[in-house]
Protein backbone atom coordinates (compact mmCIF):
# COMPACT_ATOMS: atom_id res chain seq x y z
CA UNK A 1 92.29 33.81 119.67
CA UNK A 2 94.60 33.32 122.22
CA UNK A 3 98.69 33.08 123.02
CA UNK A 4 100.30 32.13 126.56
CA UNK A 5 103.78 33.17 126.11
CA UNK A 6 106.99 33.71 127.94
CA UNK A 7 109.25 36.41 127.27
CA UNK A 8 113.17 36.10 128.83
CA UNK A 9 116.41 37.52 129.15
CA UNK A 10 118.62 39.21 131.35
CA UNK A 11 117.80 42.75 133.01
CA UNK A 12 118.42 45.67 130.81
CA UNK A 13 117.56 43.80 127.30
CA UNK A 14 113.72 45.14 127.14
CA UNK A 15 111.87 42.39 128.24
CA UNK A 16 109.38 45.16 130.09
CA UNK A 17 109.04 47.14 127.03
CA UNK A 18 108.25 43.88 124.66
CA UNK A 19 105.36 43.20 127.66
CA UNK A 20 104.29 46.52 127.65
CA UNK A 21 103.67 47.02 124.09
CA UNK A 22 102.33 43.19 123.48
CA UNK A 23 99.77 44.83 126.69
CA UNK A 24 99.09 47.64 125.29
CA UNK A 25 98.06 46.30 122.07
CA UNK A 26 95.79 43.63 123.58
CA UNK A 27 93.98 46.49 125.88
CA UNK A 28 93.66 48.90 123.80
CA UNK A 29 92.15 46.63 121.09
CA UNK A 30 89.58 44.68 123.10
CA UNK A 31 91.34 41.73 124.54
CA UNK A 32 91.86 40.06 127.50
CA UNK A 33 95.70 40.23 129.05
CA UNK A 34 96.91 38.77 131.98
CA UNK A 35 101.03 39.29 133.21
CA UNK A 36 103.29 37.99 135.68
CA UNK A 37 106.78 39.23 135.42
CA UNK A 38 110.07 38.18 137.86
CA UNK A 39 112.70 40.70 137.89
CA UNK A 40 115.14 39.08 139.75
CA UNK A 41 118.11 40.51 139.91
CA UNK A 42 117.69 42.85 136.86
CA UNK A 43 119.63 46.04 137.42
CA UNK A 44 122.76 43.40 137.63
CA UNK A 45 122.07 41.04 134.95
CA UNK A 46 120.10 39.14 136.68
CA UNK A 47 117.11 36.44 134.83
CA UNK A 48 114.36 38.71 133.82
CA UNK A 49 111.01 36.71 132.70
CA UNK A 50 107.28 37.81 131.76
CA UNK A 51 104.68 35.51 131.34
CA UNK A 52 102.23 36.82 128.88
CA UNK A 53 98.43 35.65 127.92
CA UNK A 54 96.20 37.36 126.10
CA UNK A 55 93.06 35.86 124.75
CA UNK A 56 90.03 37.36 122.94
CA UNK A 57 87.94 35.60 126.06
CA UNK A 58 88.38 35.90 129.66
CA UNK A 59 91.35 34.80 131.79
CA UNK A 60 91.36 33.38 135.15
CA UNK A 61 95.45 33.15 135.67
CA UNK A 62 98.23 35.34 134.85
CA UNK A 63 100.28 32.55 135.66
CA UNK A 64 100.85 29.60 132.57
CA UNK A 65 101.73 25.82 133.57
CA UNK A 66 104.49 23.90 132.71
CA UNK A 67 103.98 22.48 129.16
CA UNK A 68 101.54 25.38 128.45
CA UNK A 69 103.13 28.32 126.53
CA UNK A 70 102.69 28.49 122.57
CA UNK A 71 106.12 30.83 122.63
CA UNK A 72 109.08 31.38 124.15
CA UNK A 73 110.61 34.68 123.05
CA UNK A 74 114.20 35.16 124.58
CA UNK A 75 116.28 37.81 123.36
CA UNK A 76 119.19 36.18 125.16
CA UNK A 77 120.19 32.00 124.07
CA UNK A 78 120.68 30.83 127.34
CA UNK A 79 117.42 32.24 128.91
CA UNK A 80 115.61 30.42 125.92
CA UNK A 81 116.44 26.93 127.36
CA UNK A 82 115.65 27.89 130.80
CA UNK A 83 112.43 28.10 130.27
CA UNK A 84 112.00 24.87 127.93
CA UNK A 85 109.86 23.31 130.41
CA UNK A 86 107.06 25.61 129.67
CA UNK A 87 106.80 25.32 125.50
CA UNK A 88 104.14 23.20 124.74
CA UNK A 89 104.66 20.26 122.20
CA UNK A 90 104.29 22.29 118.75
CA UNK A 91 105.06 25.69 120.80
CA UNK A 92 107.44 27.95 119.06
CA UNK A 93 110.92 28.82 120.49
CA UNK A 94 112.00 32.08 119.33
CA UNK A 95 116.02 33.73 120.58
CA UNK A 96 118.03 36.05 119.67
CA UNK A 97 121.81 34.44 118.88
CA UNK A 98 123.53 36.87 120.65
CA UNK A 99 124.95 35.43 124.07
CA UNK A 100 124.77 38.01 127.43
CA UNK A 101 127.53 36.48 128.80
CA UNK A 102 127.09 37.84 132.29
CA UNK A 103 128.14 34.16 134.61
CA UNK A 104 131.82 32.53 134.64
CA UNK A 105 130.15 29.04 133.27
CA UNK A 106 128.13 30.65 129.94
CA UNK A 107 127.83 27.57 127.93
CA UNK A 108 129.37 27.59 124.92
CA UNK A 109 127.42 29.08 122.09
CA UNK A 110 127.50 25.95 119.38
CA UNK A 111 126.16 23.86 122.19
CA UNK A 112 123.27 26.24 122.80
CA UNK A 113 122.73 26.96 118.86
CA UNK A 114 122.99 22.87 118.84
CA UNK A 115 120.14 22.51 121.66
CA UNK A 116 118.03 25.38 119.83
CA UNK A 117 118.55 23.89 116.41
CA UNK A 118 117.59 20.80 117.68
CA UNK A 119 113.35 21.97 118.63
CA UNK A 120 111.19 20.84 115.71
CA UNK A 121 109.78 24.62 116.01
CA UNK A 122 112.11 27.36 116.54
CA UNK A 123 113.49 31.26 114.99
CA UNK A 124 117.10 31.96 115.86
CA UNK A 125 117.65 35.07 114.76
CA UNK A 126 120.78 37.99 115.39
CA UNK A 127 118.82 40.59 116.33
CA UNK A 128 121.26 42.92 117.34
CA UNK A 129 123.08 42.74 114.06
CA UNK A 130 119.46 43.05 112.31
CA UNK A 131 118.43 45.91 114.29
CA UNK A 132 121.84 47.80 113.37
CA UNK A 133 121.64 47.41 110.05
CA UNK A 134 117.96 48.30 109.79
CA UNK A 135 118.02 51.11 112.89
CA UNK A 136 121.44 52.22 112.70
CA UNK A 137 121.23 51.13 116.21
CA UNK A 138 121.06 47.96 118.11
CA UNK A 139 119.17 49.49 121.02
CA UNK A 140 115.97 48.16 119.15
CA UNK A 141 117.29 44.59 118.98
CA UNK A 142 113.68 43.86 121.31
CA UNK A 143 111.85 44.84 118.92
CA UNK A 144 113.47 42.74 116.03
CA UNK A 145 112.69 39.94 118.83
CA UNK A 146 108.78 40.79 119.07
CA UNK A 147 109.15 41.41 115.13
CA UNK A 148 110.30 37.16 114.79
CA UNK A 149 107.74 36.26 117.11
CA UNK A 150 105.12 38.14 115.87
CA UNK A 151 103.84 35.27 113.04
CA UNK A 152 103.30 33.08 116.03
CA UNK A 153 101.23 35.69 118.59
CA UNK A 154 97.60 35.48 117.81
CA UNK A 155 97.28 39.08 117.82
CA UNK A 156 96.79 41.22 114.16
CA UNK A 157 100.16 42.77 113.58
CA UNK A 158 99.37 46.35 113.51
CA UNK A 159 98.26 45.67 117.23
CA UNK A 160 101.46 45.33 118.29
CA UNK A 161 102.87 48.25 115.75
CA UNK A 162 99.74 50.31 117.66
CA UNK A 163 101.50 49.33 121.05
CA UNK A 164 104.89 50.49 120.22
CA UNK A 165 103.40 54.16 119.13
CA UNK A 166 101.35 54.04 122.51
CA UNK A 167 104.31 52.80 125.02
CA UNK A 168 107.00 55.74 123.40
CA UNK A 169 104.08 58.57 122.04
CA UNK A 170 106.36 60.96 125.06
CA UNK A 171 109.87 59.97 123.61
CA UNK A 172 109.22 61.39 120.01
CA UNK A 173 108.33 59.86 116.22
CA UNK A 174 111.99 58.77 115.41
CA UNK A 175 111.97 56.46 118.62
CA UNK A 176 108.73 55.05 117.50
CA UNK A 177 110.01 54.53 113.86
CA UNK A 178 113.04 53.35 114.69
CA UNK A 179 111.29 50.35 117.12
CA UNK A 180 108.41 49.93 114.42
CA UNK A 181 111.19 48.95 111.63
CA UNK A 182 112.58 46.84 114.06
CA UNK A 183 109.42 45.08 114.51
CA UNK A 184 108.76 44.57 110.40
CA UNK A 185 112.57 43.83 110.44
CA UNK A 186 112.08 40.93 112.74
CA UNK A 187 109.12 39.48 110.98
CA UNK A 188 110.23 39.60 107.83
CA UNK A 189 113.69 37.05 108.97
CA UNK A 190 111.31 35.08 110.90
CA UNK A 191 108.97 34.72 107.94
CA UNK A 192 111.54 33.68 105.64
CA UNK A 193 113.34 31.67 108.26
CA UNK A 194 110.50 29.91 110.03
């Protein structure tokens, strides 16, 4: 068992919470985790990325190589195809649709869906629209993004549903259940659109 994965997007999209929970779940279950994260400029949009391995055996680098990472999970399009040079061949690329248009010089969003649409393994998914129709809120579109990328994490599923409970036990039950049908939410479109 084992997934090296990078998770991306702009500051203020989740990124920390998706690591958090996806770290929670490994430690508290047993496995090994090791995570870099670059915040950048986050508080102003800035690139936010976390690289993510967790393994049932031991690891020696939080760090993964170029070439290396079985996922990408962005839940921004742009941020996905920064970080191309780290999927492995067969990897899975997994974005949300939604553009956080936050430069002057955003590409255009049919070239990006174009480029995306174009990897032999990939889930392009609009998680904010998913997450407000299941949520009533799109505040939970992260979730619906570790929810599409959760058929590709070697990790049992209810780890990560464990790891949302864990990471928001303080805020209350209807912020857990509203991230935890995010999460099915995510792997159901990701399971039917894989």
């Amino acid at each position: 068992m084992k997934t090296d994965m990078v998770i991306a997007g702009v500051g203020g999209q989740g990124i920390l919470s998706i690591a958090a929970a996806l770290g929670s779940a490994a430690l508290d279950n047993d496995l090994y985790m090791k995570q870099a994260e670059t915040h950048g400029m986050s508080q102003r949009g800035g690139d936010v990325q976390s690289f993510m391995r967790i393994s049932d055996k031991p690891i020696y680098s939080d760090l993964i190589p170029r070439g290396g990472a079985d996922i990408i999970l962005s839940v921004e399009p742009m941020e996905a195809l920064r970080y191309l040079p780290y999927l492995k061949q067969g990897g899975y690329v997994v974005t949300n649709s939604t553009p956080f248009v936050n430069i002057p010089d955003y590409p255009e969003m049919e070239e990006l869906e174009k480029t995306i649409k174009d990897l032999p393994n990939y889930v392009l998914i609009d998680a904010d629209q998913i997450a407000e129709e299941t949520t009533g809120s799109k505040r939970a579109f992260n979730f619906v993004m570790l929810g599409a990328a959760s058929p590709f994490i070697d990790v049992p599923f209810e780890y990560l549903e464990e790891g949302i409970r864990k990471i928001f036990e303080r805020k209350g039950e209807e912020v857990i259940e509203m991230n935890i049908k995010a999460l099915h939410a995510g792997r159901k479109f990701a399971e039917e659109n894989k």
